[in-house]
C-alpha atoms as a PDB file:
ATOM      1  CA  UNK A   1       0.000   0.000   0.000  1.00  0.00           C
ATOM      2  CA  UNK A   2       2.906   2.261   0.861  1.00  0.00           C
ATOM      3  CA  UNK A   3       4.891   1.749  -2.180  1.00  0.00           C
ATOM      4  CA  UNK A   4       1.702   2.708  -4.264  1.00  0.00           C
ATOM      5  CA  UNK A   5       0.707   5.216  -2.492  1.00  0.00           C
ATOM      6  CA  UNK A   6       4.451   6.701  -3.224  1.00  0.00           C
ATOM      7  CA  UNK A   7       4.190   5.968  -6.225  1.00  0.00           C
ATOM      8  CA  UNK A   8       1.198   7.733  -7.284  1.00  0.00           C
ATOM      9  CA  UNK A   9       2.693  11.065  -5.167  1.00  0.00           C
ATOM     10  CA  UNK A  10       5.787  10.964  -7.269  1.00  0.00           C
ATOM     11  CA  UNK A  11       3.767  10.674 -10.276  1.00  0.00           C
ATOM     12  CA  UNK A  12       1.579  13.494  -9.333  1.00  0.00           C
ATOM     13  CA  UNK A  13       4.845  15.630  -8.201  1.00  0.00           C
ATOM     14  CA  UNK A  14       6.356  15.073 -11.976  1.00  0.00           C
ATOM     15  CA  UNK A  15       3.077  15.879 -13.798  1.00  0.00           C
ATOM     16  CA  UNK A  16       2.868  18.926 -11.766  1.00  0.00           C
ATOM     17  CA  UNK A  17       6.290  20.101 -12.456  1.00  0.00           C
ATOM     18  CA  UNK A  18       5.971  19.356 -16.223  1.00  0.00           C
ATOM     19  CA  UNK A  19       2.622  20.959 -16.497  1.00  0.00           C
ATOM     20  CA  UNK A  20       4.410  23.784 -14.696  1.00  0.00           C
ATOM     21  CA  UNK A  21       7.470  23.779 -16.946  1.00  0.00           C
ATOM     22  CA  UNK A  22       5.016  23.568 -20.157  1.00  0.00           C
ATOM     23  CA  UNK A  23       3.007  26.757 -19.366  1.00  0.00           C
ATOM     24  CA  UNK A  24       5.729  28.330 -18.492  1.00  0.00           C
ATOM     25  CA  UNK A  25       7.873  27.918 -21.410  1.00  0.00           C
ATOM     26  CA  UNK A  26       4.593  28.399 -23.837  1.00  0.00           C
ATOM     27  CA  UNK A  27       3.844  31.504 -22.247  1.00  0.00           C
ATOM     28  CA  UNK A  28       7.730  32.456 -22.670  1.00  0.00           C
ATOM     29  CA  UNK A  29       7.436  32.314 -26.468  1.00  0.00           C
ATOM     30  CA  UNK A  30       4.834  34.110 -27.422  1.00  0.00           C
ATOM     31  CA  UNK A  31       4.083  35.244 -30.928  1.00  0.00           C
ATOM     32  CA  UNK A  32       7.656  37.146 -31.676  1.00  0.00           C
ATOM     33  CA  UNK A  33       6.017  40.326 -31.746  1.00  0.00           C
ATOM     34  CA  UNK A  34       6.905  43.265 -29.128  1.00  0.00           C
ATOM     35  CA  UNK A  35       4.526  44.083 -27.797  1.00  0.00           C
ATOM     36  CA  UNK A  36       4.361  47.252 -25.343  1.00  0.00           C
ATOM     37  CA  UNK A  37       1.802  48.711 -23.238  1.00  0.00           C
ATOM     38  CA  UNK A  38       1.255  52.728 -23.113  1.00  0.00           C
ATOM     39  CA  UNK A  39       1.911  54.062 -20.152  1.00  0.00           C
ATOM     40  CA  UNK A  40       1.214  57.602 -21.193  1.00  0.00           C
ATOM     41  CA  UNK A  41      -1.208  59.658 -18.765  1.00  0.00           C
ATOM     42  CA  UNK A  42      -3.412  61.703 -19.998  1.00  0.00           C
ATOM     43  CA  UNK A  43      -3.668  64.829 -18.411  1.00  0.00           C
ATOM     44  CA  UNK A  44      -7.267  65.798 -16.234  1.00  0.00           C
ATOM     45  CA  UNK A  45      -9.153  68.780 -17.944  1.00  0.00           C
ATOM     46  CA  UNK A  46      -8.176  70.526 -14.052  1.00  0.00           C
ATOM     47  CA  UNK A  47      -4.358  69.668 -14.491  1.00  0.00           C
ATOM     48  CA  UNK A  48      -4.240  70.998 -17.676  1.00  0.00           C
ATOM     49  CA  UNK A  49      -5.699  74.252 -16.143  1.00  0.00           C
ATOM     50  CA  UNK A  50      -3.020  73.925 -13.362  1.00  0.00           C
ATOM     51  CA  UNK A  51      -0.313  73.957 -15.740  1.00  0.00           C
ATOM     52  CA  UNK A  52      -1.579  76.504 -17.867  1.00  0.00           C
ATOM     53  CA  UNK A  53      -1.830  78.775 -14.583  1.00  0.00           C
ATOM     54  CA  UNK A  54       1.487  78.050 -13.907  1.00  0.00           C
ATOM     55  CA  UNK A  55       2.997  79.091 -17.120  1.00  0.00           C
ATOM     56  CA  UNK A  56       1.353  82.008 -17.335  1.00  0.00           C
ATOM     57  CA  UNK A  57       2.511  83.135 -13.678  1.00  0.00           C
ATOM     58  CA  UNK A  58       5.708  82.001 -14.535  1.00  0.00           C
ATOM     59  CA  UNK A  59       5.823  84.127 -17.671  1.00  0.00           C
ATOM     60  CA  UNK A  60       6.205  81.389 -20.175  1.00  0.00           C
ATOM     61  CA  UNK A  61       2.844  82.638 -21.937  1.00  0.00           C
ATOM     62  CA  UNK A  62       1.147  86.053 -22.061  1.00  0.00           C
ATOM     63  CA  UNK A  63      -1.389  86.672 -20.863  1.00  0.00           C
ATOM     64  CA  UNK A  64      -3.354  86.384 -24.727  1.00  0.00           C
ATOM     65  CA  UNK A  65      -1.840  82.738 -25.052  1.00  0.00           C
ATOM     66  CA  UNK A  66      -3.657  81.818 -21.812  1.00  0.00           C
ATOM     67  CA  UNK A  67      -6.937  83.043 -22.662  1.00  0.00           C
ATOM     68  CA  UNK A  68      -7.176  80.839 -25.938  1.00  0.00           C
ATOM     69  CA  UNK A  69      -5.341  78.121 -24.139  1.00  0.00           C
ATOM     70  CA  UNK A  70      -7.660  78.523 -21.831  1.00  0.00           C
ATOM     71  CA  UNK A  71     -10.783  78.552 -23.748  1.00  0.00           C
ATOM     72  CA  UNK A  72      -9.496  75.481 -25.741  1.00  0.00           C
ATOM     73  CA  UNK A  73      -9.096  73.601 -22.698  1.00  0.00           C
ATOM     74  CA  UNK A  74     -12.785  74.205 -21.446  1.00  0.00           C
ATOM     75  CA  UNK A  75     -14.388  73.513 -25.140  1.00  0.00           C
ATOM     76  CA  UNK A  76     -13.427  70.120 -25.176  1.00  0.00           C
END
């Protein structure tokens, strides 16, 4: 009873390492394509206001450049 009892444990032990293995390398291979994922943020409607602010107090834009800015930002 022992013995089979072992027996059946080792065989379960190898399947689960070789179905383990399997995936693994399957998954590993893939198609050959790159592929990427964007991890560009796109910006809140408020932020952009933020940042406009800030340029514009900085003196990066005058004060015309914010007002269209501006008004771009809230049309959309």
């Amino acid at each position: 009873m022992k013995n089979s009892l072992r027996k059946w444990m080792v065989l379960a032990l190898i399947s689960g390492t070789v179905a383990c293995l399997s995936s693994g390398c399957a998954w590993s291979i893939g198609d050959g394509k790159e592929h990427t994922v964007n991890t560009r943020t796109v910006p809140t409607r408020g932020q952009e206001l933020i940042d406009l602010k800030k340029a514009r107090d900085q003196g990066a834009i005058s004060e015309d450049e914010y007002q269209a800015q501006r008004k771009r930002i809230m049309e959309k």
